[in-house]
C-alpha atoms as a PDB file:
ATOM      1  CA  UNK A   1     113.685 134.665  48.665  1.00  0.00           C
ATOM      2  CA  UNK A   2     111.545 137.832  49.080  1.00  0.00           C
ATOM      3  CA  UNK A   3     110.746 138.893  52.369  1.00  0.00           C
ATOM      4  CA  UNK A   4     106.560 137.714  52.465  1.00  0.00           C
ATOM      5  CA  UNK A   5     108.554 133.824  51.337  1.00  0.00           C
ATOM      6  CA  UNK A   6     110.491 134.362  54.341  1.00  0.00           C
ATOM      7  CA  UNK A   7     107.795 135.784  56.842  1.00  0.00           C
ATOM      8  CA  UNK A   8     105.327 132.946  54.960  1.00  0.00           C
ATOM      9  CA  UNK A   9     107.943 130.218  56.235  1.00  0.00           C
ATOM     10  CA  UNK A  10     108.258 131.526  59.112  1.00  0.00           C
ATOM     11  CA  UNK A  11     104.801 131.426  60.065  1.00  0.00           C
ATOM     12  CA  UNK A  12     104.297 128.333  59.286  1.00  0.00           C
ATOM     13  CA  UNK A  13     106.825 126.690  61.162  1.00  0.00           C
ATOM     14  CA  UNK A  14     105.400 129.043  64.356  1.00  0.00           C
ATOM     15  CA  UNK A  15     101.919 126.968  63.798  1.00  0.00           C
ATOM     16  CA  UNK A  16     103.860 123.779  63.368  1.00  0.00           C
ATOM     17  CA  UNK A  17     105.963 124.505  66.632  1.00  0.00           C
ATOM     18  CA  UNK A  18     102.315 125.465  67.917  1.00  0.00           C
ATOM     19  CA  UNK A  19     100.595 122.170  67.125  1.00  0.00           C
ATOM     20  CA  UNK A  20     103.682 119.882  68.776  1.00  0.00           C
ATOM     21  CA  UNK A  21     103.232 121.876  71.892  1.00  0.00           C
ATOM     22  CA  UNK A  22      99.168 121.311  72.204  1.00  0.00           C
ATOM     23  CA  UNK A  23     100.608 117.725  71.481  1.00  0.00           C
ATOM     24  CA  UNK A  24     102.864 117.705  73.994  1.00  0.00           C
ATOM     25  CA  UNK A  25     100.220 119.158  76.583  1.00  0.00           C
ATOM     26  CA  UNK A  26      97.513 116.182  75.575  1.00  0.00           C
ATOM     27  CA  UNK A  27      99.989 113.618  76.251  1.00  0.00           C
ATOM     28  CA  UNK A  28     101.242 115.288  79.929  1.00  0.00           C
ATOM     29  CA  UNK A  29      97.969 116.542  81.156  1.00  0.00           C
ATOM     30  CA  UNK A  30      96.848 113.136  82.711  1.00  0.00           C
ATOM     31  CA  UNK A  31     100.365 112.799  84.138  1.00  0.00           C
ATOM     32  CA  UNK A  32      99.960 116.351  85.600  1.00  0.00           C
ATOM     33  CA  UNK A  33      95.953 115.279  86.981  1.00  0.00           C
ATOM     34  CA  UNK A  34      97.959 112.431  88.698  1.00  0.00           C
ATOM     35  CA  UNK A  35     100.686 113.684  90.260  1.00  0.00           C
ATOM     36  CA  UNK A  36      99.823 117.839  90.913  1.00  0.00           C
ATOM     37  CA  UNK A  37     102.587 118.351  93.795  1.00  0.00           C
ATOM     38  CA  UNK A  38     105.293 117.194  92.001  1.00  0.00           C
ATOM     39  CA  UNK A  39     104.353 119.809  89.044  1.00  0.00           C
ATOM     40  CA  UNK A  40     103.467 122.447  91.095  1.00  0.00           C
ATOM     41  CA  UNK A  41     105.645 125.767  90.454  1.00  0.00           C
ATOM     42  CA  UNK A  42     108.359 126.162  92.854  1.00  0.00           C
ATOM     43  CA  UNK A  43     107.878 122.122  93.755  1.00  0.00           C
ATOM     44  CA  UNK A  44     111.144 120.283  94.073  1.00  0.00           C
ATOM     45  CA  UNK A  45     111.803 117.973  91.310  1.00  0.00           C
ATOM     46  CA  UNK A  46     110.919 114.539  92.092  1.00  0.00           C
ATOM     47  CA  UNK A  47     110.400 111.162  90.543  1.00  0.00           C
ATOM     48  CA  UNK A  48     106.711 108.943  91.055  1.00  0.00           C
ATOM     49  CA  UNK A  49     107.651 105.933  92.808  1.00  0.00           C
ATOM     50  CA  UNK A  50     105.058 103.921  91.026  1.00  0.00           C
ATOM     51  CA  UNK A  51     106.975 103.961  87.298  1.00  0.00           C
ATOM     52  CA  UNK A  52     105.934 100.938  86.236  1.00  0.00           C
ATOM     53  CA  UNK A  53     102.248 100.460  84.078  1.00  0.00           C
ATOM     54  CA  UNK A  54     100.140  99.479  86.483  1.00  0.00           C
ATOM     55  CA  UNK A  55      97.697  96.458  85.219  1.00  0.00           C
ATOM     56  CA  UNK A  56      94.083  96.035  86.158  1.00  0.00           C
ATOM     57  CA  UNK A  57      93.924  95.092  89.818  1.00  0.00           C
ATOM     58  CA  UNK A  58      91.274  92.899  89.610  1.00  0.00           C
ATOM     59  CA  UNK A  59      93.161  90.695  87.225  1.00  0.00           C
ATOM     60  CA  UNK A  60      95.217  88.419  88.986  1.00  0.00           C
ATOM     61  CA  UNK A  61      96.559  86.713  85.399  1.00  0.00           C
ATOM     62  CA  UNK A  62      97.473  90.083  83.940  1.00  0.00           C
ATOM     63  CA  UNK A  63      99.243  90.887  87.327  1.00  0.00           C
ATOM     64  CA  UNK A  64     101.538  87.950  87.109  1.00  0.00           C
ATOM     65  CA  UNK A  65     102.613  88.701  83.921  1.00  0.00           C
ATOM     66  CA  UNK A  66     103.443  92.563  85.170  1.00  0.00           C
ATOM     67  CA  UNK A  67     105.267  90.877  88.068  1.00  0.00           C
ATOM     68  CA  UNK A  68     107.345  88.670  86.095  1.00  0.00           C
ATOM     69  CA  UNK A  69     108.222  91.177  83.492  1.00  0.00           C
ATOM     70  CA  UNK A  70     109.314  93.724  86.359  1.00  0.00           C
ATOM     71  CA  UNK A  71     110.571  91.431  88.689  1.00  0.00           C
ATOM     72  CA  UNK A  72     112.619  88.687  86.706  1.00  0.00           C
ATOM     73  CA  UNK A  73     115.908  88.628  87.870  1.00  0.00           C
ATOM     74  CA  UNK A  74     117.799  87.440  84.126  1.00  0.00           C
ATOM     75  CA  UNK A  75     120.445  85.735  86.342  1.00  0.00           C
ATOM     76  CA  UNK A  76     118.385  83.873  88.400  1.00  0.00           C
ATOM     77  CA  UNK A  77     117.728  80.829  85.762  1.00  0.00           C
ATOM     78  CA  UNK A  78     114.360  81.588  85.877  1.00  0.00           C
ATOM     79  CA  UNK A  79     113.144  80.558  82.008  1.00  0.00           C
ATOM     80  CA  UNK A  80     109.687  81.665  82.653  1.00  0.00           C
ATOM     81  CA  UNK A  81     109.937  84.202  85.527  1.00  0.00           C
ATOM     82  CA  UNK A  82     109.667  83.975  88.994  1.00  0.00           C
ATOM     83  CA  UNK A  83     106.189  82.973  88.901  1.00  0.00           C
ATOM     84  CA  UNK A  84     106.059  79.904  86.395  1.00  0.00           C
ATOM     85  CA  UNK A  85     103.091  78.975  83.842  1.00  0.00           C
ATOM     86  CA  UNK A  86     102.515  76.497  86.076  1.00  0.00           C
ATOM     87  CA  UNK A  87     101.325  77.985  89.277  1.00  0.00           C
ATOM     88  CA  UNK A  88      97.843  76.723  89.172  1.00  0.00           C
ATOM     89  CA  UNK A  89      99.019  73.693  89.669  1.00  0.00           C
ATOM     90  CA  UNK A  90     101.031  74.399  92.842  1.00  0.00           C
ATOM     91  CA  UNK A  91      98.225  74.853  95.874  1.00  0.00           C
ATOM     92  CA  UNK A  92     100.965  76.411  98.292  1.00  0.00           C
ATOM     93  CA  UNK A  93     102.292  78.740  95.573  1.00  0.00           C
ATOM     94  CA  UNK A  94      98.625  79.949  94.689  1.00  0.00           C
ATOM     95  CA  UNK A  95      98.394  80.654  98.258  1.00  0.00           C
ATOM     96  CA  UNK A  96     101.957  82.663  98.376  1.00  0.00           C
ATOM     97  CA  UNK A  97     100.907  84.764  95.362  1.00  0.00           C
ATOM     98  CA  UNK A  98      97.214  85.324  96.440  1.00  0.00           C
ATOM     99  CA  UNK A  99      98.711  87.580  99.723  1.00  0.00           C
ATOM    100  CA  UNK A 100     101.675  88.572  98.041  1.00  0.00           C
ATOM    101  CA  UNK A 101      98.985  90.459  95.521  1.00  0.00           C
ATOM    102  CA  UNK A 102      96.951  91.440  97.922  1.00  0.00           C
ATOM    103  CA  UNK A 103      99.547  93.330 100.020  1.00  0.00           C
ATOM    104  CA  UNK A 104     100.805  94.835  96.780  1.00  0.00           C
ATOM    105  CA  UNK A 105      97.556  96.066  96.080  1.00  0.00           C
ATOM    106  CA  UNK A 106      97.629  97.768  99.813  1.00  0.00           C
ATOM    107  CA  UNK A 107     100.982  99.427  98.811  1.00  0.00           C
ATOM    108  CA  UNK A 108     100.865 100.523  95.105  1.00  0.00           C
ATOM    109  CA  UNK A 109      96.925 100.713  93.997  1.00  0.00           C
ATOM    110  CA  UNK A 110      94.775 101.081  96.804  1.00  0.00           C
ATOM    111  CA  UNK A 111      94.149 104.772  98.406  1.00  0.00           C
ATOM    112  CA  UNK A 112      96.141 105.883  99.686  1.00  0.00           C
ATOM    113  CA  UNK A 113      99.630 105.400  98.368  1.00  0.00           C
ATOM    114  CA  UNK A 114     102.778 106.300 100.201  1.00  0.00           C
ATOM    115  CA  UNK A 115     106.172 105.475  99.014  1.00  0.00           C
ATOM    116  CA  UNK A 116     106.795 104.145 102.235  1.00  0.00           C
ATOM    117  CA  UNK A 117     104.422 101.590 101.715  1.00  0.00           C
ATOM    118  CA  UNK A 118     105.615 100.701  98.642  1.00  0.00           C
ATOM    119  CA  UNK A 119     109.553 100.354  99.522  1.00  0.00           C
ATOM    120  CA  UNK A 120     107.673  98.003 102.525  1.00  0.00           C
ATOM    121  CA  UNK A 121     106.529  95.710 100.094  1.00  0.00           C
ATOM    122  CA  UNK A 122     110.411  95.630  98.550  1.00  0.00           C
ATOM    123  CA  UNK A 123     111.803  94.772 101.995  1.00  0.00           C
ATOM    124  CA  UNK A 124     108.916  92.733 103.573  1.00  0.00           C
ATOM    125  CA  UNK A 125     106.704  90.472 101.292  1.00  0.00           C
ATOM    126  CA  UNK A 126     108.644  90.662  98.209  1.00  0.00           C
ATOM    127  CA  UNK A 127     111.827  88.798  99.915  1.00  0.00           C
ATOM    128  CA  UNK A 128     109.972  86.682 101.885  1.00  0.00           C
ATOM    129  CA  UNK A 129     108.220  85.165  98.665  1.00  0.00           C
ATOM    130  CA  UNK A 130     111.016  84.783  96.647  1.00  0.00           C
ATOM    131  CA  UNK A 131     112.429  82.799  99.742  1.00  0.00           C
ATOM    132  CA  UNK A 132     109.597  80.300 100.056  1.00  0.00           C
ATOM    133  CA  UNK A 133     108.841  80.227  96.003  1.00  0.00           C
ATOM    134  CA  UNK A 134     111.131  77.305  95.604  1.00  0.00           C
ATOM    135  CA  UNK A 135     109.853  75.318  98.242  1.00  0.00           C
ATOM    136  CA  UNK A 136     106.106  74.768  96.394  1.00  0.00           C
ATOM    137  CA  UNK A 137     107.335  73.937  92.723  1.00  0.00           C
ATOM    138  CA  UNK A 138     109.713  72.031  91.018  1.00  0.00           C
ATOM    139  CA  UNK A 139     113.153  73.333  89.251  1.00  0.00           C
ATOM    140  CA  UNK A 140     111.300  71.554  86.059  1.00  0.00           C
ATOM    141  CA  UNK A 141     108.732  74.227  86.168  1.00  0.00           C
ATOM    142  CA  UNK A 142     111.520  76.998  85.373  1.00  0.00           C
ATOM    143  CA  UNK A 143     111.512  75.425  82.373  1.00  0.00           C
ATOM    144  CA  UNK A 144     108.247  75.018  81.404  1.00  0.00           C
ATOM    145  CA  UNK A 145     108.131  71.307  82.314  1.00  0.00           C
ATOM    146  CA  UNK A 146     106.020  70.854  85.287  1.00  0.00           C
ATOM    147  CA  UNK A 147     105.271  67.415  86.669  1.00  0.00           C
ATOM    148  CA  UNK A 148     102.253  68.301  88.136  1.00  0.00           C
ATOM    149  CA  UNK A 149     100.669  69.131  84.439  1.00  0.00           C
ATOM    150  CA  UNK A 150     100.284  66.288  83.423  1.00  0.00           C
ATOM    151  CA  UNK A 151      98.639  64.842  86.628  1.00  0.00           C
ATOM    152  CA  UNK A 152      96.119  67.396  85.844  1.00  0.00           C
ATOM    153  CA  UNK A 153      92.818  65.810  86.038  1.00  0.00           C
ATOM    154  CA  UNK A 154      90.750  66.649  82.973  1.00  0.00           C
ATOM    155  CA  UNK A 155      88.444  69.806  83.252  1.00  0.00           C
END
C-alpha cells in the first residue's frame, strides 16, 4: 500500500467518522432544545424525570394505552393492564380515570413541570386509583370477559 492508498483511506474514513457525528447531532439536538440545563457545560449530570414517550394529551384512548404499558405491574394478574378494554362500560371507573388523567396532565405535560410534581402523582393519585380500581369492575374484565359488554345496549 503506497502512501496516497493510505492517506486516501484515511480520509475517507475522517468523512465517514464526520457524517456519523452530524448524525449523531440531528438526533440529540431536540433533546438538547428540551432539556438546556442539564446539557449546559459545567452542569451536573442528571437524568429527565419524564423518560417515558409522552402520548398526545388530548387523547384520552392513546393515554390509556401509555398508562397500561408503563404502569402494568406483570405480577398483579392483570391480563389486560390495569385499566381493562372494558372501561367504558364501568361509569365509576370512567370517572376514576378522567381525574386521574387530568392530574397527570398537571404533573407531567402541562407548564410548568417540576419533578416534584411528578413524584406527587406516584405517591398521591396513582395509589389511590389503583386502590379503588377494583371496586368499579369485575375480576372477569382482567380477562377480557366483562359482564357488562354484553348488556351493552346497541349504538
Amino acid at each position: 500500500m503506497t502512501n496516497d492508498d493510505a492517506s486516501s483511506q484515511v480520509d475517507e474514513r475522517l468523512d465517514d467518522l464526520d457524517e456519523r457525528v452530524t448524525a449523531t447531532e440531528d438526533v440529540l439536538r431536540p433533546l438538547l432544545d428540551r432539556f438546556p440545563e442539564a446539557f449546559r457545560e459545567g452542569a451536573p449530570p442528571s437524568v429527565p424525570w419524564r423518560l417515558n414517550p409522552v402520548p398526545d394529551p388530548l387523547d384520552l384512548v392513546s393515554w390509556i394505552d401509555y398508562f397500561n404499558y408503563v404502569y402494568h405491574p406483570a405480577s398483579a394478574g392483570m391480563g389486560h393492564g390495569v385499566i381493562p378494554p372494558c372501561w367504558e362500560d364501568h361509569p365509576g371507573l370512567v370517572a376514576e380515570i378522567g381525574t386521574l388523567y387530568r392530574t397527570w396532565r398537571a404533573a407531567f405535560y402541562d407548564e410548568p413541570t417540576e419533578p416534584e410534581g411528578a413524584q406527587n402523582w406516584h405517591d398521591r393519585w396513582l395509589p389511590g386509583f389503583m386502590a379503588r380500581r377494583s371496586q368499579w369492575i369485575d375480576r372477569k374484565c382482567n380477562d377480557g370477559q366483562c359482564p357488562r359488554r354484553s348488556q351493552r345496549p346497541a349504538p
